[in-house]
Protein backbone atom coordinates (compact mmCIF):
# COMPACT_ATOMS: atom_id res chain seq x y z
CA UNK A 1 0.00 0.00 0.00
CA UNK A 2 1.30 3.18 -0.84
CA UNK A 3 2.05 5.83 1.68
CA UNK A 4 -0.79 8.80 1.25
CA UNK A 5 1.36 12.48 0.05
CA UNK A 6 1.84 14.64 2.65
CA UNK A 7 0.81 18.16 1.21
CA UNK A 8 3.63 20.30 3.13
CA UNK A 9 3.37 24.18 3.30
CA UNK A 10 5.14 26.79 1.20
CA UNK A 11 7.70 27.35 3.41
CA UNK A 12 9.11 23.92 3.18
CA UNK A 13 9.40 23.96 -0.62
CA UNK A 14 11.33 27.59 0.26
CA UNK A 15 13.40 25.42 2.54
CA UNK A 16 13.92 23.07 0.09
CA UNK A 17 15.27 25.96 -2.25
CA UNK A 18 17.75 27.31 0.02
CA UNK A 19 18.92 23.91 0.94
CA UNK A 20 19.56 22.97 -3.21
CA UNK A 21 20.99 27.06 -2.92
CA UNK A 22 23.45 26.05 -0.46
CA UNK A 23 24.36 22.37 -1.90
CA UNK A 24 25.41 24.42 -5.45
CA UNK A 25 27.41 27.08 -3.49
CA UNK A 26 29.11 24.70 -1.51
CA UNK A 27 29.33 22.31 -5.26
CA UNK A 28 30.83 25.54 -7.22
CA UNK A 29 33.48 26.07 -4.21
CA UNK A 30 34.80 22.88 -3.62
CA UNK A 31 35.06 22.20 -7.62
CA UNK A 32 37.45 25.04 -7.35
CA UNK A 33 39.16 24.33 -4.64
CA UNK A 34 39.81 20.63 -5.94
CA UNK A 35 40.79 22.27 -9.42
CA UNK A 36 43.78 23.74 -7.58
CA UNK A 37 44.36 21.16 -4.88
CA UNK A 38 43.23 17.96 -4.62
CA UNK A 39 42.29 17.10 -1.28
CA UNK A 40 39.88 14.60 0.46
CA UNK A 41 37.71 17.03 2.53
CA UNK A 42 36.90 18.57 -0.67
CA UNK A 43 35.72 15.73 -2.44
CA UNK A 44 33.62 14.76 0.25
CA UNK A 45 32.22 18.38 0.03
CA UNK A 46 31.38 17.56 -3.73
CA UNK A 47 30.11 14.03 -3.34
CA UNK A 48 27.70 16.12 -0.19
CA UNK A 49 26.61 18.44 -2.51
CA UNK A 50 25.51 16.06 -5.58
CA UNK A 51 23.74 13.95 -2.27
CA UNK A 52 22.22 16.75 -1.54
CA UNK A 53 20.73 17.33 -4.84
CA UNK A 54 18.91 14.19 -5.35
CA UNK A 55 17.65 14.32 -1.51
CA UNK A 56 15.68 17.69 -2.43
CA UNK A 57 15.10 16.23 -5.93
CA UNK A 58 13.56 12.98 -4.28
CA UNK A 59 11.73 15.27 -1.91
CA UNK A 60 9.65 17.65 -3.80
CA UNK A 61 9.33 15.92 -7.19
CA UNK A 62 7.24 13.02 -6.43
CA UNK A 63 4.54 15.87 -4.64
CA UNK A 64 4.47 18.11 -7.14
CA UNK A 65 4.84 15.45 -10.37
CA UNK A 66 1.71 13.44 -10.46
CA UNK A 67 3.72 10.92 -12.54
CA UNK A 68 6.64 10.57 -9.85
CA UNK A 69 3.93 10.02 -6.96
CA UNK A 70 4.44 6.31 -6.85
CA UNK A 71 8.16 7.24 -5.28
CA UNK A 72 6.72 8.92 -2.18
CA UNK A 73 7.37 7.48 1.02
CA UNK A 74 7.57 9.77 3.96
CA UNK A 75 10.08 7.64 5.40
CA UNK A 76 12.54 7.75 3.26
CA UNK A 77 12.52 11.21 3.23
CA UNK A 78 12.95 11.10 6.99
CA UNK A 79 15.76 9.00 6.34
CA UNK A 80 17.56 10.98 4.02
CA UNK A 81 17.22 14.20 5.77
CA UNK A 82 18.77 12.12 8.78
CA UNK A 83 21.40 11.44 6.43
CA UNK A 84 21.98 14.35 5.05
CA UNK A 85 22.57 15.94 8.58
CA UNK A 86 25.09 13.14 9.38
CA UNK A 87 27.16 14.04 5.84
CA UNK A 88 26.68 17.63 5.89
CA UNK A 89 28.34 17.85 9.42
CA UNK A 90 31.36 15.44 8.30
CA UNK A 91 31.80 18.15 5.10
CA UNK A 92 31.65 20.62 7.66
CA UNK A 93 34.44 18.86 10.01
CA UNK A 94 36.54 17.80 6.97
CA UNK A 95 36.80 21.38 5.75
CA UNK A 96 37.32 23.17 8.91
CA UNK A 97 39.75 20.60 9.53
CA UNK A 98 41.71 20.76 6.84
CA UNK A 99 41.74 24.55 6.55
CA UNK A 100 43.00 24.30 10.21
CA UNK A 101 46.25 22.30 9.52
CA UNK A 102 47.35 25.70 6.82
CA UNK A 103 48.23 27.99 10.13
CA UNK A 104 52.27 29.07 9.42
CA UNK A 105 52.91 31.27 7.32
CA UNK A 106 55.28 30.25 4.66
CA UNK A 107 57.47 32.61 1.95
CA UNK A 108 58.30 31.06 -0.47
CA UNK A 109 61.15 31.87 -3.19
CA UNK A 110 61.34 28.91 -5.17
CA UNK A 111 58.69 25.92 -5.72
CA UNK A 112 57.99 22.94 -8.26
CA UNK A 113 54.55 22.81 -9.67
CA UNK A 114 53.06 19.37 -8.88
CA UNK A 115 50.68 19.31 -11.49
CA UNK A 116 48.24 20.31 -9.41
CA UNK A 117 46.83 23.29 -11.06
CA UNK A 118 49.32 25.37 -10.36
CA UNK A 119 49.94 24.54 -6.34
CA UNK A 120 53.36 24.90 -4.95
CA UNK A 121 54.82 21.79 -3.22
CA UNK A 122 57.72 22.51 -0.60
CA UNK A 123 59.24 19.26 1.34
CA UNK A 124 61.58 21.02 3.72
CA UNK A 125 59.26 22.65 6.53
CA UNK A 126 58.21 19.50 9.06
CA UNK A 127 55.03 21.38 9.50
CA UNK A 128 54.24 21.05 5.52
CA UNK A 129 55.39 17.70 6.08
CA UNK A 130 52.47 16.72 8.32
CA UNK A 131 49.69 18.49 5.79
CA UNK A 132 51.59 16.96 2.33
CA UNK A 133 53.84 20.01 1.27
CA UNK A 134 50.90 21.58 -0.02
CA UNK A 135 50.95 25.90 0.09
CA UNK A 136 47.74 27.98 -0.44
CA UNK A 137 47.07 31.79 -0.49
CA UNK A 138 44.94 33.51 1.97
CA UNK A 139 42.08 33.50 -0.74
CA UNK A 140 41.95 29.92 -0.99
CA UNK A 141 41.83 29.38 2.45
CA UNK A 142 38.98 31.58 2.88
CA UNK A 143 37.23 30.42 0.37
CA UNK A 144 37.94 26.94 2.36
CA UNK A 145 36.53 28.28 5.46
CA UNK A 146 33.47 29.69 3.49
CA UNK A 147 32.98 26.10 2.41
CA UNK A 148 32.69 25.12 6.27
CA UNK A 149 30.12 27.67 7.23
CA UNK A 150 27.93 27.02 4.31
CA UNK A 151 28.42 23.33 4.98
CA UNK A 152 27.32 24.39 8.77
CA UNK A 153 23.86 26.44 7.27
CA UNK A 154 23.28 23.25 5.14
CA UNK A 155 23.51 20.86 8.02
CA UNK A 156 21.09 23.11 9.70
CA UNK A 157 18.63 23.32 7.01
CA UNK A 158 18.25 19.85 6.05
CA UNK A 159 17.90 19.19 10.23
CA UNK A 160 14.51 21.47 10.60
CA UNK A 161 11.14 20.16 10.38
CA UNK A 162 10.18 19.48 6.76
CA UNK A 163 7.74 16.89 4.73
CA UNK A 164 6.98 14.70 7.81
């Protein structure tokens, strides 16, 4: 038997936007940041963004599409959102994480391009030992910790009170 639609209010469906809003901010800054160094947190932050789109996708299409109702199930929406806390809120730790290890500042007159996109690699300094050689300008790294706070207003969207 198929679970009856739950007709939620406006505002959720305005939830809903800012929460596919803040998945495609958070999708255009870690692409970039990846472009120019590859690191984990940010692919996590890309793979939680694409998530993120199919979790609003599954969420409003089957009540507004007549033809997608047969998908509805409240539950798995419950689900999802429940999920989409738990991975929103690892982005979130990844990035601030990450961006925490870059705290020295570092001058640096000569450096090899890994192939990276154009990121400097320097072996000497034990501290850019422990975070793989890798160098980033003040930009990037605030652009990194932009990533994190959006990640944090994502995690706190998909946790209020939606379709169930």
């Amino acid at each position: 038997m198929a679970s009856p639609i739950v007709q939620v209010p406006t505002w959720v469906l305005a939830l809903r936007g800012i929460q596919l809003l803040f998945a495609v901010v958070v999708l255009g800054m870690s692409s970039y940041g990846v472009y120019w160094l590859r690191l984990s947190s940010w692919g996590w932050a890309i793979f939680t963004s694409l998530v993120t789109v199919v979790i609003v996708l599954y969420s409003v299409v089957p009540e507004r599409v007549a033809a997608a109702s047969k998908l509805y199930s409240p539950y798995v929406i419950l689900a999802l959102n429940a999920v989409a806390v738990v991975i929103w809120l690892a982005a979130m730790g990844a990035l601030a994480a990450r961006r925490s290890t870059f705290k020295y500042s570092t001058t640096i007159s000569t450096c090899v391009n890994d192939g990276s996109g154009g990121v400097c690699v320097k072996r000497r300094d034990s501290d850019l030992q422990k975070r793989g050689g890798y160098v980033a300008t003040y930009p990037y790294l605030n652009m990194m910790s932009a990533a994190a706070v959006f990640s944090a207003f994502e995690m706190l969207v998909a946790n209020l009170p939606s379709d169930v």
